[in-house]
PDB file of N, CA and C in Angstrom:
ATOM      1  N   UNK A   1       7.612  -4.375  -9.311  1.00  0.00           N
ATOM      2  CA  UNK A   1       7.402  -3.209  -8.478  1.00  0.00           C
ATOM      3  C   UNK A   1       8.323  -3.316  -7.268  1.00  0.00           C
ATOM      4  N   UNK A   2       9.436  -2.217  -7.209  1.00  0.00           N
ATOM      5  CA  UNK A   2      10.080  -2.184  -6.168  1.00  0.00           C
ATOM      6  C   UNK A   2       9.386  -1.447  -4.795  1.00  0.00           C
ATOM      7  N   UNK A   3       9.228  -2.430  -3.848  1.00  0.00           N
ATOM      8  CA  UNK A   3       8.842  -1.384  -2.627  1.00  0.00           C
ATOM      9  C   UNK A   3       9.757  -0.975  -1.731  1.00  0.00           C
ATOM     10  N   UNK A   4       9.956   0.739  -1.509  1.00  0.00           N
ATOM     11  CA  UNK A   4      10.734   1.333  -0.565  1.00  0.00           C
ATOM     12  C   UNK A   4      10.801   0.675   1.208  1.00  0.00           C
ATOM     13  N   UNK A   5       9.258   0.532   1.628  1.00  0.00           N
ATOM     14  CA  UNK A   5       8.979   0.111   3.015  1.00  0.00           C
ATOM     15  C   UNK A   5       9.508  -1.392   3.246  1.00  0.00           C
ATOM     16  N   UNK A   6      10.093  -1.377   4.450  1.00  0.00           N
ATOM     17  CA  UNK A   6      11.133  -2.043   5.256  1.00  0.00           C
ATOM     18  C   UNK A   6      10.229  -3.334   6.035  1.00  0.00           C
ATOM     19  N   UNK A   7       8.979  -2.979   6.036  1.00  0.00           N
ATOM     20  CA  UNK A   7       7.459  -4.167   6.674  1.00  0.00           C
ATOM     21  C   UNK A   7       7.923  -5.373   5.792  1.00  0.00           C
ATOM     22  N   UNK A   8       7.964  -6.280   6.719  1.00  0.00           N
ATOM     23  CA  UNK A   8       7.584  -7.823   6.386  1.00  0.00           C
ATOM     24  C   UNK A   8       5.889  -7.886   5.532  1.00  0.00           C
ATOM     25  N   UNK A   9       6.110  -8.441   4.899  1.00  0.00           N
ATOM     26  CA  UNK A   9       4.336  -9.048   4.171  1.00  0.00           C
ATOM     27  C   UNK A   9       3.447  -9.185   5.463  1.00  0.00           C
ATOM     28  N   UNK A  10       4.308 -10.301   6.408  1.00  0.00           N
ATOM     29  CA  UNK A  10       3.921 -10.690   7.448  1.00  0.00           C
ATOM     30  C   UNK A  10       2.940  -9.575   8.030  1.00  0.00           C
ATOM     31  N   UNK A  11       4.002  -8.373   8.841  1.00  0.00           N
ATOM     32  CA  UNK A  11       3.590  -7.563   9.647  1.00  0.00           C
ATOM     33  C   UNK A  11       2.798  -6.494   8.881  1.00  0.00           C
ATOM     34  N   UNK A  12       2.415  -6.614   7.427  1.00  0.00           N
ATOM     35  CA  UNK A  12       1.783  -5.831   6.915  1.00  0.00           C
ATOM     36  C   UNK A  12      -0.311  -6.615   7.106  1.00  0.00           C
ATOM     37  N   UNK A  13       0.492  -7.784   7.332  1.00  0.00           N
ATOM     38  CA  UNK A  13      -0.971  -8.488   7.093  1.00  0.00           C
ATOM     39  C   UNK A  13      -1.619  -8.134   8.496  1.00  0.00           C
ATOM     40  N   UNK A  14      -0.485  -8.491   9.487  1.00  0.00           N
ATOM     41  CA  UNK A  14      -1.024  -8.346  10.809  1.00  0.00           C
ATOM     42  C   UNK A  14      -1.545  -7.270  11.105  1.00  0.00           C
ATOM     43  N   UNK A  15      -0.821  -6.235  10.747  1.00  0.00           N
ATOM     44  CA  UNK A  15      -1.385  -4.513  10.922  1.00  0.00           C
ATOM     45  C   UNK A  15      -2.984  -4.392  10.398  1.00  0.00           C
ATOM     46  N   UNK A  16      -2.896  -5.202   9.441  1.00  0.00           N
ATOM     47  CA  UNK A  16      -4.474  -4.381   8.717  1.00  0.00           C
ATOM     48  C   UNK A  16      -5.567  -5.763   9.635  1.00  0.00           C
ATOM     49  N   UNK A  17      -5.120  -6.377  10.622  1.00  0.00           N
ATOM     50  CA  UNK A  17      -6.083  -7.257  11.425  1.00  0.00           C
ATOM     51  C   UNK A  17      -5.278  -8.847  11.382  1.00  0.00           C
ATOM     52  N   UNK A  18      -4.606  -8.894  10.159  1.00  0.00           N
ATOM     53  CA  UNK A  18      -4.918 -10.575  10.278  1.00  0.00           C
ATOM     54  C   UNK A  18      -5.230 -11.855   9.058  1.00  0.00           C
ATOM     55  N   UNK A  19      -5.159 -12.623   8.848  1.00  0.00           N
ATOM     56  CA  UNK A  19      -5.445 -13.655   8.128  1.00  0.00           C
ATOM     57  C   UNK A  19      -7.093 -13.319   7.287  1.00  0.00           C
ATOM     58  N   UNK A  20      -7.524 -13.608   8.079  1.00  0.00           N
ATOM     59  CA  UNK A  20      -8.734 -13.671   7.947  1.00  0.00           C
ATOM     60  C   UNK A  20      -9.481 -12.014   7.719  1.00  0.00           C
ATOM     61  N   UNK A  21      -9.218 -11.583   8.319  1.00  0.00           N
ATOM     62  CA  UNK A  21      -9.449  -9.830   8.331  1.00  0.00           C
ATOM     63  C   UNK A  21      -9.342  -9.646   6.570  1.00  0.00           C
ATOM     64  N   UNK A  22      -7.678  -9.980   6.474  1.00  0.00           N
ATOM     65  CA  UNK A  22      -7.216  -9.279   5.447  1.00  0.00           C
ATOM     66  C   UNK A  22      -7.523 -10.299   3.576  1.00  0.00           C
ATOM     67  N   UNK A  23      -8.457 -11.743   4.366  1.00  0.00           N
ATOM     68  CA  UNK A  23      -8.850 -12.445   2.860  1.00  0.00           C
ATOM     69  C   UNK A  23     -10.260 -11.900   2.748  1.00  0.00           C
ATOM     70  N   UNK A  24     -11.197 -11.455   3.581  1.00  0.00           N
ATOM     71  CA  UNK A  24     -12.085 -10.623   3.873  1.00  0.00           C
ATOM     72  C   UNK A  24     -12.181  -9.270   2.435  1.00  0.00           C
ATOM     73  N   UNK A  25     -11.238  -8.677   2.990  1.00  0.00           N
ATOM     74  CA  UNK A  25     -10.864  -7.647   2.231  1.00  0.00           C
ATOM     75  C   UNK A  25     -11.052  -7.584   0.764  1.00  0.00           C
ATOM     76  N   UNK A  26      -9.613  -9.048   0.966  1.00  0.00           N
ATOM     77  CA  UNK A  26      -9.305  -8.740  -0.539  1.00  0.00           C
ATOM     78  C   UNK A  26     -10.695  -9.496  -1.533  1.00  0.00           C
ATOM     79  N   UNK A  27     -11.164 -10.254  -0.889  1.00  0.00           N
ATOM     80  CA  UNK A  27     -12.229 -11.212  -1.328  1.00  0.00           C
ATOM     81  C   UNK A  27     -11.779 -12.623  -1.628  1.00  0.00           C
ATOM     82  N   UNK A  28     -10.648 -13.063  -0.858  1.00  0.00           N
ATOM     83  CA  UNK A  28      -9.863 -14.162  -1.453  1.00  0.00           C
ATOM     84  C   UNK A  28     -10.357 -15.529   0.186  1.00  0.00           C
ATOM     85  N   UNK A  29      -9.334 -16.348  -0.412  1.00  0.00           N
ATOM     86  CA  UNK A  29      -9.803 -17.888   0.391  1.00  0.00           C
ATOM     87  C   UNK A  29      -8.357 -16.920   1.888  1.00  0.00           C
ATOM     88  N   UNK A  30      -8.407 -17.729   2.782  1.00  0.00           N
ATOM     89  CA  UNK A  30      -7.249 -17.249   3.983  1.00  0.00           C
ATOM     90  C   UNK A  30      -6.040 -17.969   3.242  1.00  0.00           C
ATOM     91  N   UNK A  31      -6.531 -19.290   2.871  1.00  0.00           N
ATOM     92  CA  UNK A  31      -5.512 -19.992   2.507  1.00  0.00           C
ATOM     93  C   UNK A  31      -4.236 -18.909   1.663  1.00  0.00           C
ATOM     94  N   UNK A  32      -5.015 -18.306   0.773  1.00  0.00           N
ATOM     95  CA  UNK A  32      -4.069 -17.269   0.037  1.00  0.00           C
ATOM     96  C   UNK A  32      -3.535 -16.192   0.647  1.00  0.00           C
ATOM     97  N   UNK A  33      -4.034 -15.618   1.715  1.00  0.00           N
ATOM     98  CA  UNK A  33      -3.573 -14.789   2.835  1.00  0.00           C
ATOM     99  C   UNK A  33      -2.307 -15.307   3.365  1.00  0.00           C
ATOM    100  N   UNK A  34      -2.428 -16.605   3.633  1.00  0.00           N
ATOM    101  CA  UNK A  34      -1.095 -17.371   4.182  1.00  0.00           C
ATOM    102  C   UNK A  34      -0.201 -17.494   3.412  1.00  0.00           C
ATOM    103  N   UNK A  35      -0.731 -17.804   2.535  1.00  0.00           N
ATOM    104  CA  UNK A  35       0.605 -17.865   1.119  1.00  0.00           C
ATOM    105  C   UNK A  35       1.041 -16.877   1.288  1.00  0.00           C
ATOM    106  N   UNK A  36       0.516 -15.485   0.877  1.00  0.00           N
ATOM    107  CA  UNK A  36       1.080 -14.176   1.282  1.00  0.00           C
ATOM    108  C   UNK A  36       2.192 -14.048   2.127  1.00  0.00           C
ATOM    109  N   UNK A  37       2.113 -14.579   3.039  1.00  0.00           N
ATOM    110  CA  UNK A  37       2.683 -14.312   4.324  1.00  0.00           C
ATOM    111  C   UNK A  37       4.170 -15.126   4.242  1.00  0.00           C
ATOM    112  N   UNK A  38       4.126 -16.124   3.110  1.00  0.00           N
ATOM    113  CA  UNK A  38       5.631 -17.234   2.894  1.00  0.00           C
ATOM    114  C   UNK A  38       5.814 -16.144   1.883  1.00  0.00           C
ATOM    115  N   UNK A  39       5.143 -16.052   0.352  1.00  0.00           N
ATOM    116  CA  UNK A  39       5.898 -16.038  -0.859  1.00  0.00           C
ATOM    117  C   UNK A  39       5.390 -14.442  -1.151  1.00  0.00           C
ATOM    118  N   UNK A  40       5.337 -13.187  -0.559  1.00  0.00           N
ATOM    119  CA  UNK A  40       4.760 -11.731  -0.811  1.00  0.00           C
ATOM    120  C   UNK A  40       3.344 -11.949  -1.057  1.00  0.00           C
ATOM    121  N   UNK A  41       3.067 -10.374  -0.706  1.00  0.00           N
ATOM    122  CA  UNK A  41       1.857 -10.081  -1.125  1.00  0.00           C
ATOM    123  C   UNK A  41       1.679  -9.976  -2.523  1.00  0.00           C
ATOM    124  N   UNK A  42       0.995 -10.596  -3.439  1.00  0.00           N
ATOM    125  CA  UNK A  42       0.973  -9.748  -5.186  1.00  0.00           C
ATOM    126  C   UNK A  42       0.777  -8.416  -5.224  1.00  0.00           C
ATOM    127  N   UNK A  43       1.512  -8.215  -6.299  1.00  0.00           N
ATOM    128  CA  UNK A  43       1.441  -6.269  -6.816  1.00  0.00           C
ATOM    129  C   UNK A  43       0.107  -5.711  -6.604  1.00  0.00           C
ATOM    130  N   UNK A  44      -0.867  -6.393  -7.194  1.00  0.00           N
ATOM    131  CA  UNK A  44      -1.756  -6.108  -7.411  1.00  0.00           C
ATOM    132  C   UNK A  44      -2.788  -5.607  -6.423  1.00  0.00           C
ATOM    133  N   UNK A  45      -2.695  -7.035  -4.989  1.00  0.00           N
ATOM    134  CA  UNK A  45      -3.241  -6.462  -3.773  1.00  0.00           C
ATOM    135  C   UNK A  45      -2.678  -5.904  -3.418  1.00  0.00           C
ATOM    136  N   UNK A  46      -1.415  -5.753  -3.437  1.00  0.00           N
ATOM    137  CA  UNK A  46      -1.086  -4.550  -2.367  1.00  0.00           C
ATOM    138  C   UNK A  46      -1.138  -3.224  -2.496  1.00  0.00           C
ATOM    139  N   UNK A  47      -1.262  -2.973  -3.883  1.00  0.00           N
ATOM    140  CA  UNK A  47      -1.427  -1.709  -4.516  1.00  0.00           C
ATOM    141  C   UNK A  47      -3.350  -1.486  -3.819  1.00  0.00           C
ATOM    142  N   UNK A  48      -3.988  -2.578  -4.041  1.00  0.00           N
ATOM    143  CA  UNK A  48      -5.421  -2.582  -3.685  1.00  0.00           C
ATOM    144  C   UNK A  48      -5.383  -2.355  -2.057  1.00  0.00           C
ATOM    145  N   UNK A  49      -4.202  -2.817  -1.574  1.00  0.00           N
ATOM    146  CA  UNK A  49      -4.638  -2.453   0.051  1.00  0.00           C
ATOM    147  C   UNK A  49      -4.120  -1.652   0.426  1.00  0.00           C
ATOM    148  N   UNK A  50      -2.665  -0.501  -0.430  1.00  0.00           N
ATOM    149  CA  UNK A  50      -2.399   0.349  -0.078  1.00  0.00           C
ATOM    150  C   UNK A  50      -3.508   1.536   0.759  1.00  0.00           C
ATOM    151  N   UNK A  51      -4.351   1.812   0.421  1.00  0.00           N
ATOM    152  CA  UNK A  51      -4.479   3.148   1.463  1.00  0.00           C
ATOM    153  C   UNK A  51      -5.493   2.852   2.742  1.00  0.00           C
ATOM    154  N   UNK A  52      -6.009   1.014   2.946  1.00  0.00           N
ATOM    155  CA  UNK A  52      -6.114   0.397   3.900  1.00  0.00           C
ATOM    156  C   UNK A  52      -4.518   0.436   5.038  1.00  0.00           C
ATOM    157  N   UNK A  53      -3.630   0.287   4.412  1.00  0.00           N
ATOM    158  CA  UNK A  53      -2.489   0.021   5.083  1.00  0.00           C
ATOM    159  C   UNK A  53      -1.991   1.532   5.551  1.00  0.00           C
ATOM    160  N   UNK A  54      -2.454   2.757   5.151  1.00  0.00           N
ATOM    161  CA  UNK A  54      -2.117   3.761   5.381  1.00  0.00           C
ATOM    162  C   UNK A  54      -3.268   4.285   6.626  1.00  0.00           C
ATOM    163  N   UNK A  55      -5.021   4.198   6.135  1.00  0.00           N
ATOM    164  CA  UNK A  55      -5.780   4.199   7.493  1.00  0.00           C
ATOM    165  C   UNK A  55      -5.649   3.562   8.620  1.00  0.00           C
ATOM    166  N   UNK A  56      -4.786   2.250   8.366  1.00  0.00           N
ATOM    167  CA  UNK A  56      -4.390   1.323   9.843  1.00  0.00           C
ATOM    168  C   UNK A  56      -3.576   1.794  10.686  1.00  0.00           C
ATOM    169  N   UNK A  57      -2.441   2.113  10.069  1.00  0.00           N
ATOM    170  CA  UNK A  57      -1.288   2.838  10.179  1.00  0.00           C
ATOM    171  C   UNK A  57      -1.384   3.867  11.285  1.00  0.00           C
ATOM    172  N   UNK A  58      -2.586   4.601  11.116  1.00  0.00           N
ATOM    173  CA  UNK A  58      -3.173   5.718  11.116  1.00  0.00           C
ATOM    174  C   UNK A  58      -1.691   6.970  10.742  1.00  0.00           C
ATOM    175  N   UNK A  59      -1.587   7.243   9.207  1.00  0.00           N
ATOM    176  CA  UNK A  59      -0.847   7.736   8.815  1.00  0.00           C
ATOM    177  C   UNK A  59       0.481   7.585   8.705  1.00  0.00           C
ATOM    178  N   UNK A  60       1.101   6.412  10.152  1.00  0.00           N
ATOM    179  CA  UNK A  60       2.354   6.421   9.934  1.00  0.00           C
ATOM    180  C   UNK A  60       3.273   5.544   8.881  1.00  0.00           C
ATOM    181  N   UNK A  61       2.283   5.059   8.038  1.00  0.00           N
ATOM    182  CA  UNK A  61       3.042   4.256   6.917  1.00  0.00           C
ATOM    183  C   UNK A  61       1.542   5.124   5.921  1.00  0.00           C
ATOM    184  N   UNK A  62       2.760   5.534   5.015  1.00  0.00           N
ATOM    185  CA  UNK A  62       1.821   6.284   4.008  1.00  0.00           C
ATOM    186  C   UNK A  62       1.432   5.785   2.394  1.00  0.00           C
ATOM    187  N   UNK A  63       0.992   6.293   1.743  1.00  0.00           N
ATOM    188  CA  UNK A  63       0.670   5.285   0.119  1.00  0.00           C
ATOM    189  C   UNK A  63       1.963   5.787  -0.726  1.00  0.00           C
ATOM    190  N   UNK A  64       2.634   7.539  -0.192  1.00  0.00           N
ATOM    191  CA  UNK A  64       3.912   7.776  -0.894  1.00  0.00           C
ATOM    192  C   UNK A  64       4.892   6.881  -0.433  1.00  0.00           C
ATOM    193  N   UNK A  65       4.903   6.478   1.140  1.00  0.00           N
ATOM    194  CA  UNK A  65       5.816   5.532   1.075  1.00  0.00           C
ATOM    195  C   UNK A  65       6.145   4.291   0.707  1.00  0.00           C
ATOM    196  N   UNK A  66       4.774   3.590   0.100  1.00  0.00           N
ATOM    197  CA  UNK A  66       5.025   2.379   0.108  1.00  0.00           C
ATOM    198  C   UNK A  66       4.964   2.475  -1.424  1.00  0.00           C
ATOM    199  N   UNK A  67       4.656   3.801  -2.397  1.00  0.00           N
ATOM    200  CA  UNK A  67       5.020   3.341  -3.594  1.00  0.00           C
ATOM    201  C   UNK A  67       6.050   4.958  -4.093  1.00  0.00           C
ATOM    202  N   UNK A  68       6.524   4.911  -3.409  1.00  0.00           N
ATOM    203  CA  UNK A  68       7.524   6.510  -3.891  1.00  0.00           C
ATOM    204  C   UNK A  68       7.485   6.620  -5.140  1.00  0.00           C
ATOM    205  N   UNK A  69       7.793   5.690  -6.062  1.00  0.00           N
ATOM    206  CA  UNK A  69       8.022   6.404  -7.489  1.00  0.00           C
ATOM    207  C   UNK A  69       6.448   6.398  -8.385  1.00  0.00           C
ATOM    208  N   UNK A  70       5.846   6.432  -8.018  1.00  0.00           N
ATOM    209  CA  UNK A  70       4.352   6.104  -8.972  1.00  0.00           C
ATOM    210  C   UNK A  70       3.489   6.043  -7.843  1.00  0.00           C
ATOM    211  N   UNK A  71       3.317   6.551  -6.814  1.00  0.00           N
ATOM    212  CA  UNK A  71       1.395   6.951  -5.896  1.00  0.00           C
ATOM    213  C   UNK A  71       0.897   7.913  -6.822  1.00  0.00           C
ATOM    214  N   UNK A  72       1.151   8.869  -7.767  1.00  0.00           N
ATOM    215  CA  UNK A  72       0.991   9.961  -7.790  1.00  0.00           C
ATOM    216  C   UNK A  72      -0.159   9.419  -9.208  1.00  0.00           C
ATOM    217  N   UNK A  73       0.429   8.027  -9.966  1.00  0.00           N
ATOM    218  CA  UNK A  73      -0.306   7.746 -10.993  1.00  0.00           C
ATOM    219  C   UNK A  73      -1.143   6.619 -10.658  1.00  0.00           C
ATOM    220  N   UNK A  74      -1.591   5.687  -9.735  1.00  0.00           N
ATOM    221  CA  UNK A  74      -1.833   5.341  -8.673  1.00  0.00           C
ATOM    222  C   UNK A  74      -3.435   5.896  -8.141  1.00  0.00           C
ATOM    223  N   UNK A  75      -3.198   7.135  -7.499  1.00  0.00           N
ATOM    224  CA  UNK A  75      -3.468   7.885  -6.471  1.00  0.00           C
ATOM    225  C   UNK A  75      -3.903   9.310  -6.770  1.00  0.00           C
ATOM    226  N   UNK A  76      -4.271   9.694  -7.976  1.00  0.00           N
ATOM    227  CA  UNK A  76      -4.143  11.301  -8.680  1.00  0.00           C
ATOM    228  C   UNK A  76      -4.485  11.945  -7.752  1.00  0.00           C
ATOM    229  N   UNK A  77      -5.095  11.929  -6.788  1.00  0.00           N
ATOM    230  CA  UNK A  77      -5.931  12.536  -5.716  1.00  0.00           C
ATOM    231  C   UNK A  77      -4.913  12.754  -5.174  1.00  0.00           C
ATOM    232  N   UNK A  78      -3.568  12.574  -4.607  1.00  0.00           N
ATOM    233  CA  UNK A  78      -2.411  12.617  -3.899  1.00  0.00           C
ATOM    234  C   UNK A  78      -1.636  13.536  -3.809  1.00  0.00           C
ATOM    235  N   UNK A  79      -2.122  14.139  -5.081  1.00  0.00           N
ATOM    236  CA  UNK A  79      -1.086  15.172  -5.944  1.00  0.00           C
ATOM    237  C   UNK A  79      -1.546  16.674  -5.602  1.00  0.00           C
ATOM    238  N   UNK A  80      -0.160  17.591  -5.269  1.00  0.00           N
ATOM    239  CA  UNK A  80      -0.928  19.124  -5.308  1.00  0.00           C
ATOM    240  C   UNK A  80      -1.463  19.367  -5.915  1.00  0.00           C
ATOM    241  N   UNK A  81      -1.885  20.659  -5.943  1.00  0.00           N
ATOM    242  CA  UNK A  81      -2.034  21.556  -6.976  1.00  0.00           C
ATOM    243  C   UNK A  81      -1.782  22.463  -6.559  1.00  0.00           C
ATOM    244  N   UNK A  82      -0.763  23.339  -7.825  1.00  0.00           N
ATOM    245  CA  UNK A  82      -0.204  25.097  -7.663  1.00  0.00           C
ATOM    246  C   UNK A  82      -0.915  25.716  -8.901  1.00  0.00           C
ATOM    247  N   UNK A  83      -0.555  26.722  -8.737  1.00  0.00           N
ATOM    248  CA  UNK A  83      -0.979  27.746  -9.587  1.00  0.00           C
ATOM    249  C   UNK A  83      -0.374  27.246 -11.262  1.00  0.00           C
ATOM    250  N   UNK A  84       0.300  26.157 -11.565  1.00  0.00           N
ATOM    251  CA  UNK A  84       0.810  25.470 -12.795  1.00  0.00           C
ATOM    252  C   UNK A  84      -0.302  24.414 -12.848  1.00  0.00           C
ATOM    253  N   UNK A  85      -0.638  24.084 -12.540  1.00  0.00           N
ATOM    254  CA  UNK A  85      -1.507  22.673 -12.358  1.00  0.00           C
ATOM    255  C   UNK A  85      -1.143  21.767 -11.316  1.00  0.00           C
ATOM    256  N   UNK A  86      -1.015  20.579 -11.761  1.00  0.00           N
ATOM    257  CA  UNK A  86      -0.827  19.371 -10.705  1.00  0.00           C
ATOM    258  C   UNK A  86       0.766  19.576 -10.386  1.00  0.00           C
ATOM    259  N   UNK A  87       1.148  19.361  -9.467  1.00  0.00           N
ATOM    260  CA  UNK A  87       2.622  18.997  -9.065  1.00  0.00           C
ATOM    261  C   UNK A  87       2.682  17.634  -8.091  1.00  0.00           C
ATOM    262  N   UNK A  88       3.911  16.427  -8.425  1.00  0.00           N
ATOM    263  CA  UNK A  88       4.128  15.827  -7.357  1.00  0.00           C
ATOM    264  C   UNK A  88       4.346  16.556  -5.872  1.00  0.00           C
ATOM    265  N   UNK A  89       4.283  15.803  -4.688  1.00  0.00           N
ATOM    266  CA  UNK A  89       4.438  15.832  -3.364  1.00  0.00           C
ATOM    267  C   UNK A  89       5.989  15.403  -2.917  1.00  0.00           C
ATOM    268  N   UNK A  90       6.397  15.631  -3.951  1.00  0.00           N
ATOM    269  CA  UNK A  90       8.055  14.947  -3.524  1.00  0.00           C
ATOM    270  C   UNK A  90       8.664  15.707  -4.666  1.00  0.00           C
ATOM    271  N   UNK A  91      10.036  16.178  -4.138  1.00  0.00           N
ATOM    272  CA  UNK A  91      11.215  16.703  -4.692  1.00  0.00           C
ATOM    273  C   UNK A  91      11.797  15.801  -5.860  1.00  0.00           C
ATOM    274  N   UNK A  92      11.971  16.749  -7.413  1.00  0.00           N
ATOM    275  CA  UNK A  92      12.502  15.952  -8.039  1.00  0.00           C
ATOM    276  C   UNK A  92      13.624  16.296  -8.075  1.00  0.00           C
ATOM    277  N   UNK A  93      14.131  15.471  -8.926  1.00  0.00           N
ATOM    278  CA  UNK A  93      16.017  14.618  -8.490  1.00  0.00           C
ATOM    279  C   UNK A  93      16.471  15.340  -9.695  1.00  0.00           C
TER     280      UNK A  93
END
């Protein structure tokens, strides 16, 4: 999973509180929080803490930004709706 956003793991951990805040969360030991913080966050949590990282934020880091090509499958809730049905929130290419 390529991520668009420019955040350190680091400053992603710090934003949502912290070490401890953020093994809380995930339900994990801190110890693994720290790891986080040397070797990435896994896909997996971060996809799980995406729209934590977007309420912290308070909007200014969003769940389209941190997964541009796929929030939409993700996130179905994310997605318009027009008079066709669902449409992405982003211009296609």
């Amino acid at each position: 999973m390529e991520r668009q956003l420019k955040l350190s793991d680091s400053a992603i951990i710090d934003l949502l509180g912290g070490t401890n805040k953020v093994a809380k969360i995930c339900k994990v030991a801190s110890t693994a929080v720290t790891q986080w913080r040397k070797n990435g966050i896994p896909a997996e949590r971060f996809m799980f803490l995406g729209a934590r990282i977007e309420q912290e934020s308070h909007g200014l880091v969003t769940r389209q930004d941190l997964f541009p090509n796929n929030y939409f499958l993700i996130w179905p809730e994310l997605l318009k709706s027009n008079a066709f049905g669902l449409q992405k929130d982003i211009d296609e290419e």
